[in-house]
C-alpha atoms as a PDB file:
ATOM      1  CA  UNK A   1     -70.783  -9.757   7.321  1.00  0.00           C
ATOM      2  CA  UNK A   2     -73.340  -7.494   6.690  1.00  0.00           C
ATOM      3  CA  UNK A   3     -73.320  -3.817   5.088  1.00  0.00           C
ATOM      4  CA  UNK A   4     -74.128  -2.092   8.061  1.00  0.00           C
ATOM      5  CA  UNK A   5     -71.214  -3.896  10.106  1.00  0.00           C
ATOM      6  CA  UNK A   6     -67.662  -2.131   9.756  1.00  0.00           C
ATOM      7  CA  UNK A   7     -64.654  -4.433   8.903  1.00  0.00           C
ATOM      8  CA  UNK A   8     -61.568  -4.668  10.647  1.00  0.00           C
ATOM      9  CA  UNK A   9     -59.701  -2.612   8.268  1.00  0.00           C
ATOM     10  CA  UNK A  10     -62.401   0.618   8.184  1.00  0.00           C
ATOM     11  CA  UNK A  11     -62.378   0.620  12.175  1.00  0.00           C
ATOM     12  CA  UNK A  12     -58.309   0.783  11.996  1.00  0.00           C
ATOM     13  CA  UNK A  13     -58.839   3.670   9.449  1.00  0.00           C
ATOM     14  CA  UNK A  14     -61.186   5.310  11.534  1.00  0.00           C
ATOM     15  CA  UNK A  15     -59.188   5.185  14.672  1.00  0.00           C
ATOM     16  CA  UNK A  16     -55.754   6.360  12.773  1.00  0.00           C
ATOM     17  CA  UNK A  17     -57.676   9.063  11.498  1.00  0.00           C
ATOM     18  CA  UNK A  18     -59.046  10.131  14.949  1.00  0.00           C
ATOM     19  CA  UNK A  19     -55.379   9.994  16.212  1.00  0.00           C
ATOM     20  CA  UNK A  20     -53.955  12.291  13.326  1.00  0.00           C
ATOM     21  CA  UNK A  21     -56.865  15.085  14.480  1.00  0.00           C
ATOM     22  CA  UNK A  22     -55.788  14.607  17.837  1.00  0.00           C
ATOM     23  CA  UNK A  23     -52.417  15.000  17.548  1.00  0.00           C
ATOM     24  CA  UNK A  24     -53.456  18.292  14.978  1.00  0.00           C
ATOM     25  CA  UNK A  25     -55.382  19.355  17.890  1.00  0.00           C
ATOM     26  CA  UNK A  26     -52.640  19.150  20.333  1.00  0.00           C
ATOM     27  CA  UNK A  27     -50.124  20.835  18.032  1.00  0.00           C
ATOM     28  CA  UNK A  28     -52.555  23.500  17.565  1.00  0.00           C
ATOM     29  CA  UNK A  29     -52.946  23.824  21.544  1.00  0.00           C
ATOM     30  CA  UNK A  30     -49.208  24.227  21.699  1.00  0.00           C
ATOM     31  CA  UNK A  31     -48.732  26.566  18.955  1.00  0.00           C
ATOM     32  CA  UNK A  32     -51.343  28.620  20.472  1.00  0.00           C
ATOM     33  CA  UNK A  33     -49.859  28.586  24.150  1.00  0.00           C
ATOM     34  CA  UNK A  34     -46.641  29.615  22.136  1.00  0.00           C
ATOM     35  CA  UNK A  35     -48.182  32.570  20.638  1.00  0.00           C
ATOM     36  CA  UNK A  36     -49.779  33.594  23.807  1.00  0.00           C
ATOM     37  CA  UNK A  37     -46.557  33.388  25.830  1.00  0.00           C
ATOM     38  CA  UNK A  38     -44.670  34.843  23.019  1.00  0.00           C
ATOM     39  CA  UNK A  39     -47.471  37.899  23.069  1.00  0.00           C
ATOM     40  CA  UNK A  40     -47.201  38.585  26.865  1.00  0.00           C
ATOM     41  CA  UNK A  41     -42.499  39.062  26.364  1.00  0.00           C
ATOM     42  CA  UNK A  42     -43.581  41.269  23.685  1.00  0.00           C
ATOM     43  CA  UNK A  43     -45.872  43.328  26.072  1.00  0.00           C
ATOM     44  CA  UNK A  44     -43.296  42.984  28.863  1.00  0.00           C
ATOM     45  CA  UNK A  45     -40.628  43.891  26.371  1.00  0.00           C
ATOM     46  CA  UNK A  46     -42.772  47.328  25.275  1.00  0.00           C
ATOM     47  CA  UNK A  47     -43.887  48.255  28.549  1.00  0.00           C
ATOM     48  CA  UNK A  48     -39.930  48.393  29.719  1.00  0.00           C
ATOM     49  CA  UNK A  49     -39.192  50.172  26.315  1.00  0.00           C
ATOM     50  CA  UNK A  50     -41.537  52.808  27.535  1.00  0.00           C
ATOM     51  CA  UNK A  51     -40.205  52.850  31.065  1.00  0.00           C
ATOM     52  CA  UNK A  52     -36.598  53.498  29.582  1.00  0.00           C
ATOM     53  CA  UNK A  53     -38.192  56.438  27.207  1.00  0.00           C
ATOM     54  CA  UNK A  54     -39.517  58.554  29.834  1.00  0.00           C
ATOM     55  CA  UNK A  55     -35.979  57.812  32.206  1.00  0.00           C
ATOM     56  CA  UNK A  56     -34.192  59.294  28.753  1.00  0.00           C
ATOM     57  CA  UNK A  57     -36.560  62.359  28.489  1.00  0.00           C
ATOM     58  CA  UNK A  58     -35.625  62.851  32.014  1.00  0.00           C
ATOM     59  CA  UNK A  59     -31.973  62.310  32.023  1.00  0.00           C
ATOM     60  CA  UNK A  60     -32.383  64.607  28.903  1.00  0.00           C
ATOM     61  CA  UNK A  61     -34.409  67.156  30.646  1.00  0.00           C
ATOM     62  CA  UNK A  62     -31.781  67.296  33.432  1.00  0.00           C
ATOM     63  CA  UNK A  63     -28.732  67.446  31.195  1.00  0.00           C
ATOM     64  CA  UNK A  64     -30.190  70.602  29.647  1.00  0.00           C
ATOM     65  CA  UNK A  65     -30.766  72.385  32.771  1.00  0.00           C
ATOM     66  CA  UNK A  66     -27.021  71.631  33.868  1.00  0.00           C
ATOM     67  CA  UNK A  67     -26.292  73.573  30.679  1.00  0.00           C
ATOM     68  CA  UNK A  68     -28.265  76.167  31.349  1.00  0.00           C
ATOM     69  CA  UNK A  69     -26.647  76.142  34.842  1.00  0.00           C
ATOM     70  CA  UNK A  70     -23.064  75.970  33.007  1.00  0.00           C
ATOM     71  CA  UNK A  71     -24.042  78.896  30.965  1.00  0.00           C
ATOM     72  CA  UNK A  72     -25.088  81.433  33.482  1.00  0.00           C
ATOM     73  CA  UNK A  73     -23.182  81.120  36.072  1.00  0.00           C
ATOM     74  CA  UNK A  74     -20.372  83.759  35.040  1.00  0.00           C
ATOM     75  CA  UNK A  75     -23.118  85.968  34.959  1.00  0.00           C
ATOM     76  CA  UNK A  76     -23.896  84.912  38.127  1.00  0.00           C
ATOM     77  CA  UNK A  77     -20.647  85.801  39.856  1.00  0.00           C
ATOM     78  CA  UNK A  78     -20.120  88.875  37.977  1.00  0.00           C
ATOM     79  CA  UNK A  79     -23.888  90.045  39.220  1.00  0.00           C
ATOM     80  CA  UNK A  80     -22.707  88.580  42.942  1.00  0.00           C
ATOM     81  CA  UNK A  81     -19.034  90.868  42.495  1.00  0.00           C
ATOM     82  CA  UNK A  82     -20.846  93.490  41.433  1.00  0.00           C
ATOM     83  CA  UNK A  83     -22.884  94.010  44.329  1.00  0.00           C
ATOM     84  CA  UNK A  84     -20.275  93.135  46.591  1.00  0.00           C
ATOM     85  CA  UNK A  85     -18.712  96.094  45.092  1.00  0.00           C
ATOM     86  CA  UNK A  86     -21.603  98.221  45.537  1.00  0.00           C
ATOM     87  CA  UNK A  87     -22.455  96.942  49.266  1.00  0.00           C
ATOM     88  CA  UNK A  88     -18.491  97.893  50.347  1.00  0.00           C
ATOM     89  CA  UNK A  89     -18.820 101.522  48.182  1.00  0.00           C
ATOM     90  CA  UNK A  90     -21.623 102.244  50.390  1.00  0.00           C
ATOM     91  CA  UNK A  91     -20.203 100.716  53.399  1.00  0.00           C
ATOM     92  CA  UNK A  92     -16.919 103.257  52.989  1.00  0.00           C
ATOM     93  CA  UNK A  93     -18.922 106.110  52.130  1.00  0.00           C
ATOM     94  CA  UNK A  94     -21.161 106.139  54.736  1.00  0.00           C
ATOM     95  CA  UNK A  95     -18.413 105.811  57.009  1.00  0.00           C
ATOM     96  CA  UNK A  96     -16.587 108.717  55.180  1.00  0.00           C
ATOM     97  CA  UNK A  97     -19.942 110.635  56.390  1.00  0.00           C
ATOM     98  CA  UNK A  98     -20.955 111.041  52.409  1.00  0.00           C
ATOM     99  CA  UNK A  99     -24.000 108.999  52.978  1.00  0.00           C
ATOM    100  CA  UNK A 100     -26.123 109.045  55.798  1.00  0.00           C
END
């Protein structure tokens, strides 16, 4: 054989070595397709996070106004019996003749 001529044994080493890189390459690939699809439930997972955070302002929004609501409405119905009171006052005394 001559120098320039590869034996048997450096063409197997060549080829096993050409098959580990491809196999790295392939892992790699799939690692990297795992990341990616990984990356895109993360950015699903934050974009419904966000959606639920502005429902709870809302829900939190509205549960303050019903409060509110809660709060004032005895003032409410005195303010409505008062001026019941005041529209049947005038109502008698006009018909007593005190008011014209």
């Amino acid at each position: 054989m001559s120098a320039t001529t590869p034996n048997a044994a450096e063409i197997a080493a060549q080829y096993g070595a050409r098959l580990d890189l491809a196999a790295q390459l392939a892992q790699i690939e799939r690692m990297q397709a795992e990341t990616r699809k990984f990356a895109a439930e993360q950015n699903k997972l934050a974009e419904e996070a966000s959606k639920l955070g502005a429902e709870a302002l809302k829900l939190a929004a509205e549960q303050m106004k019903l409060q509110r609501d809660r709060s004032l409405s005895p003032w409410l119905a005195m303010g409505a019996a008062a001026g019941g009171v005041v529209t049947v006052a005038t109502l008698l005394l006009r018909a007593l003749g005190v008011l014209q």
